[in-house]
N, C-alpha and C. Protein backbone atom coordinates (compact mmCIF):
# COMPACT_ATOMS: atom_id res chain seq x y z
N UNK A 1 127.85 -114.01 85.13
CA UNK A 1 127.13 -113.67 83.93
C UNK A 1 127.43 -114.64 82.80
N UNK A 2 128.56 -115.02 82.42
CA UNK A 2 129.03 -116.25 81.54
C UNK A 2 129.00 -117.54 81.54
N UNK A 3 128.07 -117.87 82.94
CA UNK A 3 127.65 -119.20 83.30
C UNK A 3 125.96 -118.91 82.60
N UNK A 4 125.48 -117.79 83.07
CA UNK A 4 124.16 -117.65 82.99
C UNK A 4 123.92 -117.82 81.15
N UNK A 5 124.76 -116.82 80.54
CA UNK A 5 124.47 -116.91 78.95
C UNK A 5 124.97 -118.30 78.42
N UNK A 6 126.44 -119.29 78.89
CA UNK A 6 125.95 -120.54 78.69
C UNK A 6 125.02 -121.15 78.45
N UNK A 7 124.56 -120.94 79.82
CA UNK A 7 123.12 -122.02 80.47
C UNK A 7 122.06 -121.45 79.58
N UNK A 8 121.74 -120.12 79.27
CA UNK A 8 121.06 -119.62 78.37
C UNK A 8 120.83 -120.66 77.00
N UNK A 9 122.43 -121.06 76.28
CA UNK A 9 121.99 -121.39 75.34
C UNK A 9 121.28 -122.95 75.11
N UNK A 10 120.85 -123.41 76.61
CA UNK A 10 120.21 -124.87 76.59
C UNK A 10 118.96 -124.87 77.17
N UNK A 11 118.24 -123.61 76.12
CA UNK A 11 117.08 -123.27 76.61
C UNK A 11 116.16 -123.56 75.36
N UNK A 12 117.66 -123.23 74.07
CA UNK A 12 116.56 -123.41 72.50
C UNK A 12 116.24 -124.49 72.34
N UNK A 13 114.68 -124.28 71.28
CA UNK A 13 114.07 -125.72 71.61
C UNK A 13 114.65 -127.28 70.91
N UNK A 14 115.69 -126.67 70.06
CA UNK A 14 116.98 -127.49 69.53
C UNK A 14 117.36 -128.55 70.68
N UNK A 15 117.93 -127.77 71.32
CA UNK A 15 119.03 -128.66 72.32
C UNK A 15 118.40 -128.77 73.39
N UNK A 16 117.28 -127.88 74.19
CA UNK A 16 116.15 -127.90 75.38
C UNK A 16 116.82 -128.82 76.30
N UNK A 17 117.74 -128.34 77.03
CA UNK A 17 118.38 -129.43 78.28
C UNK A 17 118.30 -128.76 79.32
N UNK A 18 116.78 -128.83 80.17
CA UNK A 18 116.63 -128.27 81.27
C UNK A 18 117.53 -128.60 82.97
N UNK A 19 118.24 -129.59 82.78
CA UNK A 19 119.28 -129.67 83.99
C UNK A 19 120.03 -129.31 83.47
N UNK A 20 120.51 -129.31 82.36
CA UNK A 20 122.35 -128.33 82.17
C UNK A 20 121.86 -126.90 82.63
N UNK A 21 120.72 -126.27 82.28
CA UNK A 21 120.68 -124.86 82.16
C UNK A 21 120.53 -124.43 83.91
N UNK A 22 119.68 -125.37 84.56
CA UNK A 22 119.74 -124.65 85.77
C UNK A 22 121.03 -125.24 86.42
N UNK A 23 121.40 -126.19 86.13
CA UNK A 23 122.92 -126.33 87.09
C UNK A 23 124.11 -125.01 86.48
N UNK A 24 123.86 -124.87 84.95
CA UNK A 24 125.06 -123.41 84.96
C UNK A 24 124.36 -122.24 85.86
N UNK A 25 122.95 -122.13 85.67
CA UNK A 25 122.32 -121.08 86.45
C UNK A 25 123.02 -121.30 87.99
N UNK A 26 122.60 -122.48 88.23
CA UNK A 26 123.32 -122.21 89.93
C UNK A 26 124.45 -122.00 90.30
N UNK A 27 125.54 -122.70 89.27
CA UNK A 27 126.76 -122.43 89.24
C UNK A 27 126.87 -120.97 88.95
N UNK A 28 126.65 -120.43 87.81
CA UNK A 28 126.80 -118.33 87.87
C UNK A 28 126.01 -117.92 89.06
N UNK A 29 124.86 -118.24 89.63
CA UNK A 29 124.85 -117.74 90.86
C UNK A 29 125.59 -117.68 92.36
N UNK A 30 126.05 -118.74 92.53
CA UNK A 30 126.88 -119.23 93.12
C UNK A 30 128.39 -118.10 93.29
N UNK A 31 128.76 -118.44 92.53
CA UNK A 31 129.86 -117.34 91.65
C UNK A 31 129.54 -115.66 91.98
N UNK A 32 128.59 -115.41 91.44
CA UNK A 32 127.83 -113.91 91.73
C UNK A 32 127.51 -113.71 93.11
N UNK A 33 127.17 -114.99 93.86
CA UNK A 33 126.84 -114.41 95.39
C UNK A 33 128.36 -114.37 96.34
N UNK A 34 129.23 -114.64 95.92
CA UNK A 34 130.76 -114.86 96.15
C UNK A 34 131.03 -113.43 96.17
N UNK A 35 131.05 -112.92 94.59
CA UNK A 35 131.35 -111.72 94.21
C UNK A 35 130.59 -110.43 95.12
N UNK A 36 129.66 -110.57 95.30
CA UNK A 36 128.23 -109.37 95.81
C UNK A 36 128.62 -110.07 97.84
N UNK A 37 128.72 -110.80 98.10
CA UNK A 37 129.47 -110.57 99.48
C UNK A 37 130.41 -109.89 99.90
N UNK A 38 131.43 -110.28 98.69
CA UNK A 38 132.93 -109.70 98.91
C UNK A 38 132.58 -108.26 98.82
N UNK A 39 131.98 -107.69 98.04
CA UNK A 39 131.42 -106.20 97.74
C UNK A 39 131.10 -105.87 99.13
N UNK A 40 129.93 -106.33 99.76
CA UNK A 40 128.78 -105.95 101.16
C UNK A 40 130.29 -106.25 102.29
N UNK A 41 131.13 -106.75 102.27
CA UNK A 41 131.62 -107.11 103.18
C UNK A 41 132.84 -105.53 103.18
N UNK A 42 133.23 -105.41 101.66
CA UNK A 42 134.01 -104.11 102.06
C UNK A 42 133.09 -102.54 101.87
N UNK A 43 132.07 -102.55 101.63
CA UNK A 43 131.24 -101.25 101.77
C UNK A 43 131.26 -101.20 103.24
N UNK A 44 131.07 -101.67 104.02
CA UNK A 44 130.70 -101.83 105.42
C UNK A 44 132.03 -101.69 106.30
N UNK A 45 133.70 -102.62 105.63
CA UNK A 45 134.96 -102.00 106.53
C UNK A 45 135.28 -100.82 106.00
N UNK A 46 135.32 -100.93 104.84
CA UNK A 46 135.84 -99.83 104.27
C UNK A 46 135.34 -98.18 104.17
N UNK A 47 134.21 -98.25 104.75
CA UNK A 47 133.41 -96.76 104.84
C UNK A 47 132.79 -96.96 106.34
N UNK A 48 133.41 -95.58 106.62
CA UNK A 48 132.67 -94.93 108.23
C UNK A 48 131.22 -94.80 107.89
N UNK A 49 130.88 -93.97 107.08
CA UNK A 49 129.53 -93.91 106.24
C UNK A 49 128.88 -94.68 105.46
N UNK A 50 128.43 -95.67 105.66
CA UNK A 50 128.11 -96.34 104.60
C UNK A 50 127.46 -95.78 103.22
N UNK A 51 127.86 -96.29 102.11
CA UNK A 51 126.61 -95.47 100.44
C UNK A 51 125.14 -96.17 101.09
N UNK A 52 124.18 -95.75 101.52
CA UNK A 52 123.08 -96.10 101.57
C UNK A 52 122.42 -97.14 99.82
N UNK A 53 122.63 -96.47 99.18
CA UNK A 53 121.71 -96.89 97.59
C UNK A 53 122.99 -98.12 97.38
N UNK A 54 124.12 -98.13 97.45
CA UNK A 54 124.95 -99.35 97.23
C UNK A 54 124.65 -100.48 98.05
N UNK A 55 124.85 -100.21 99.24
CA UNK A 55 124.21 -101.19 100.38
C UNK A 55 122.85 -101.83 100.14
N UNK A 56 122.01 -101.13 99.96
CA UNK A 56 120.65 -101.77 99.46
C UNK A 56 120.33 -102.36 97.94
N UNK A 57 121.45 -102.08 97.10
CA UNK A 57 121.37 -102.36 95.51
C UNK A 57 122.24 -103.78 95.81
N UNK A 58 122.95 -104.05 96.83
CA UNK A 58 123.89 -105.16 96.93
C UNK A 58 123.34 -106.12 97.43
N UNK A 59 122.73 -105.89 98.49
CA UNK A 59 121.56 -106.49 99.20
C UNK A 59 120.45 -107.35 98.44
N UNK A 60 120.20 -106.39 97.55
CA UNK A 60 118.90 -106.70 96.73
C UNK A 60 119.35 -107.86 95.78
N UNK A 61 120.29 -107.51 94.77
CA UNK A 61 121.21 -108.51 94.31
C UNK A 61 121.62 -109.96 94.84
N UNK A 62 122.05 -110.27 96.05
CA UNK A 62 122.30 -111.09 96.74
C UNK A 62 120.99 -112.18 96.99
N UNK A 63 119.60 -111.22 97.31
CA UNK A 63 118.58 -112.29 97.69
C UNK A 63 118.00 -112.66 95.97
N UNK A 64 118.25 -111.68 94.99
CA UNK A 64 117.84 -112.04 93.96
C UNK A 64 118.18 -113.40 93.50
N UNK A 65 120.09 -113.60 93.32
CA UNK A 65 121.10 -114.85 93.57
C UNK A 65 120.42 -115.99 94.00
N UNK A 66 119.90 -115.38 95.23
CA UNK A 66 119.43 -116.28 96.15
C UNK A 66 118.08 -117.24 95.58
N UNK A 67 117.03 -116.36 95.01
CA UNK A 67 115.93 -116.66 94.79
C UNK A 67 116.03 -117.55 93.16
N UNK A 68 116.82 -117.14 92.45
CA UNK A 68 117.64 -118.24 91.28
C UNK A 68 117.63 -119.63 91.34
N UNK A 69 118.44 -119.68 92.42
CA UNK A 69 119.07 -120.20 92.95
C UNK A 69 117.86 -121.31 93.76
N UNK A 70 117.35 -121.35 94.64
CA UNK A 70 115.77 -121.77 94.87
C UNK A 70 115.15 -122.12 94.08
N UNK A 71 114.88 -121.71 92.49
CA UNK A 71 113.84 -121.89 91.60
C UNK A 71 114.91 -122.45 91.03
N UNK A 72 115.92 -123.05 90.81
CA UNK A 72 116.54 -124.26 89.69
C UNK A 72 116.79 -125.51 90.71
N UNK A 73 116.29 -124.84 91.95
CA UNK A 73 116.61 -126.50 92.72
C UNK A 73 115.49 -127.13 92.58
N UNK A 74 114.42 -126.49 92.58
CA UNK A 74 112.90 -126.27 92.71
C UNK A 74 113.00 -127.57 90.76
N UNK A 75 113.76 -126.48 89.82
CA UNK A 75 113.66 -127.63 88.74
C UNK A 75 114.01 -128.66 88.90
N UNK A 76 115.27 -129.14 89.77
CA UNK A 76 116.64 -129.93 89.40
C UNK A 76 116.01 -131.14 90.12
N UNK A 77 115.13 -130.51 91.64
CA UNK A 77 114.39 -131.45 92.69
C UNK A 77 114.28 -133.12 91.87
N UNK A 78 112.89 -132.18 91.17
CA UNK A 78 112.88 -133.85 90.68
C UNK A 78 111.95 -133.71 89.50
N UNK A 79 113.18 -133.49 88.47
CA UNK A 79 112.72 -132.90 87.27
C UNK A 79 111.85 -133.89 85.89
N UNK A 80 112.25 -135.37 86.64
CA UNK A 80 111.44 -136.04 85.79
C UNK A 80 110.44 -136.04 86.22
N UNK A 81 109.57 -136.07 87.10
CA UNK A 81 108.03 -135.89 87.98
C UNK A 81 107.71 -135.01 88.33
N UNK A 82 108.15 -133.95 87.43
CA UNK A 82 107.83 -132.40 87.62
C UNK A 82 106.43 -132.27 87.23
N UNK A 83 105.43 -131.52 88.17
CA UNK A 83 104.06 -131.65 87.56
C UNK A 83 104.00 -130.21 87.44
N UNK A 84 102.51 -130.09 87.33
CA UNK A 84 102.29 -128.26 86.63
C UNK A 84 102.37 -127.35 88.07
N UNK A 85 101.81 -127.76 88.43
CA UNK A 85 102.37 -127.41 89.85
C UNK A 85 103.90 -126.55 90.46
N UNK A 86 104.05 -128.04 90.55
CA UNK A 86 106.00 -127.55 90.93
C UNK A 86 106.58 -126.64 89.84
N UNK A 87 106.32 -126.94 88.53
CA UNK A 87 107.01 -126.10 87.38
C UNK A 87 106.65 -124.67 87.67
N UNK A 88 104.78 -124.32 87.83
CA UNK A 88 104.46 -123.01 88.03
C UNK A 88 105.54 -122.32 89.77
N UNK A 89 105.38 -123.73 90.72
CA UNK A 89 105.97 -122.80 91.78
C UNK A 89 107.46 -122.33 91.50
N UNK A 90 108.43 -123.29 90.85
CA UNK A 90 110.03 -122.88 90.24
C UNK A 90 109.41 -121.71 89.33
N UNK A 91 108.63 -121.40 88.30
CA UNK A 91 108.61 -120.25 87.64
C UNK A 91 108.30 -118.88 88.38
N UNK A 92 107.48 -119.37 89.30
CA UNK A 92 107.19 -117.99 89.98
C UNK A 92 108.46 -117.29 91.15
N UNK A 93 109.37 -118.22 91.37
CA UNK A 93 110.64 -117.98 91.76
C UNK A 93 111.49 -117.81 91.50
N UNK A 94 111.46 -117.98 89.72
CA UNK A 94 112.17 -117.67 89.01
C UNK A 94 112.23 -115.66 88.35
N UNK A 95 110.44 -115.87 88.63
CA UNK A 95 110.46 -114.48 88.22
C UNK A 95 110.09 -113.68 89.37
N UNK A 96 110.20 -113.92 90.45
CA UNK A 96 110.33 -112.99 91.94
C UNK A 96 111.69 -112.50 91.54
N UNK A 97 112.77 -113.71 91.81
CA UNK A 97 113.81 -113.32 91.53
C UNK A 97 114.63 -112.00 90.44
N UNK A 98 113.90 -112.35 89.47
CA UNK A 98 114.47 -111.22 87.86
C UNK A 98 113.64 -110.06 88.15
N UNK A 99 112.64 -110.05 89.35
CA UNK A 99 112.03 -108.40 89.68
C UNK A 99 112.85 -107.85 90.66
N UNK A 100 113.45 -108.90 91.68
CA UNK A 100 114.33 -108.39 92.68
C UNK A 100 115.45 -107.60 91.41
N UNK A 101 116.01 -108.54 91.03
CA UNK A 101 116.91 -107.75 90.31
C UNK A 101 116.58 -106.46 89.09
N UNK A 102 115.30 -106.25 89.23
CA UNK A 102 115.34 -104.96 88.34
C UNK A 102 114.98 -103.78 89.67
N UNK A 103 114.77 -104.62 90.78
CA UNK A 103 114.84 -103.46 91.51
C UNK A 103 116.28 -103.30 91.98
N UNK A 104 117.17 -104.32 92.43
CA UNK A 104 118.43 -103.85 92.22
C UNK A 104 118.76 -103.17 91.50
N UNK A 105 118.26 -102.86 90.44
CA UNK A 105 119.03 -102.06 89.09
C UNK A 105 118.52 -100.56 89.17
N UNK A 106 117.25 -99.95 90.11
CA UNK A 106 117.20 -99.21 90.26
C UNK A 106 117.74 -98.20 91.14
N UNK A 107 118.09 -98.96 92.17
CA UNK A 107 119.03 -98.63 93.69
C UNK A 107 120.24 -98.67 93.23
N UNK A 108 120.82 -99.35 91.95
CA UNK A 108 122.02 -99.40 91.88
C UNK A 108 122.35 -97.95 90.92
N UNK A 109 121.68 -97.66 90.43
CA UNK A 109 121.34 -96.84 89.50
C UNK A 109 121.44 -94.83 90.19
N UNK A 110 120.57 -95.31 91.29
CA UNK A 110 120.75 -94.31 92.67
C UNK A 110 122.07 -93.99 93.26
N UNK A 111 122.43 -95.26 93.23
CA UNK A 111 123.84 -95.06 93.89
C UNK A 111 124.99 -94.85 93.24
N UNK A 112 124.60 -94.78 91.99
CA UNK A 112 126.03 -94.17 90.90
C UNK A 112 125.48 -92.35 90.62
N UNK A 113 124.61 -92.17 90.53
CA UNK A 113 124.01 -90.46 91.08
C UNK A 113 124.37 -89.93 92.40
N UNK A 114 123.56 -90.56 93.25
CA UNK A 114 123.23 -90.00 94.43
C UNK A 114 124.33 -90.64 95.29
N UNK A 115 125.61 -90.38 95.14
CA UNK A 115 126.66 -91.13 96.22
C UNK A 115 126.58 -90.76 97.60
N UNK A 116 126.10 -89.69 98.03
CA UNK A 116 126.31 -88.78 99.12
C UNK A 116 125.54 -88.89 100.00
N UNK A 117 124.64 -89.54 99.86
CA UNK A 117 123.38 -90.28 101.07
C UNK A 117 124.15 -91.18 101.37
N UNK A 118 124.50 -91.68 102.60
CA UNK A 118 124.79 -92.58 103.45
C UNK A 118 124.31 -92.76 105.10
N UNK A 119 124.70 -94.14 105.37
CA UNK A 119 124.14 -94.20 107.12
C UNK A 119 125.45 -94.44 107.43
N UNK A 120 124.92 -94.31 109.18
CA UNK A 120 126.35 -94.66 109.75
C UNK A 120 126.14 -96.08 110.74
């Protein structure tokens, strides 16, 4: 998250440094998909039962990371011969991504309520 609000601040049209912002972006993603493994990796030893809504809120999270992550390479590719094109396809992967994660936020949301649904 503290890579991302970094990278955030080389977005104003002041300083507008579109490779610093997606390289901190990839770097906090990077970081976050570290973190959200280590999570998926002990929901799964650590419970006979798995939390169903955690498992899928972690999940969701992870490809979100993922899809970030895609859309700043998508910038970084080849950002001086970036045409309208490539920019619209990195934006639209940019914002697949920030819907994955509001649906993470709803499953995750489930799973701080509803703990007691699980698979096995």
């Amino acid at each position: 998250g503290f890579f991302w609000f970094l990278g955030s601040i080389f977005l104003f049209s002041r300083v507008s440094k579109m490779r610093v912002w997606a390289s901190l972006w990839i770097f906090g993603c990077l970081l976050n998909l570290a973190t959200i493994t280590h999570d998926l990796v002990m929901v799964f030893l650590r419970h006979r039962n798995k939390p169903l809504f955690r498992a899928i809120s972690l999940k969701l999270s992870w490809m979100a990371n993922l899809f970030f992550i895609i859309g700043c390479i998508q910038i970084l590719k080849e950002f001086t011969t970036l045409t309208y094109c490539e920019m619209a396809a990195a934006s639209n992967v940019l914002t697949f991504g920030a819907t994955t994660y509001f649906i993470h936020a709803i499953f995750h949301t489930l799973s701080l309520f509803l703990d007691g649904i699980t698979f096995t």
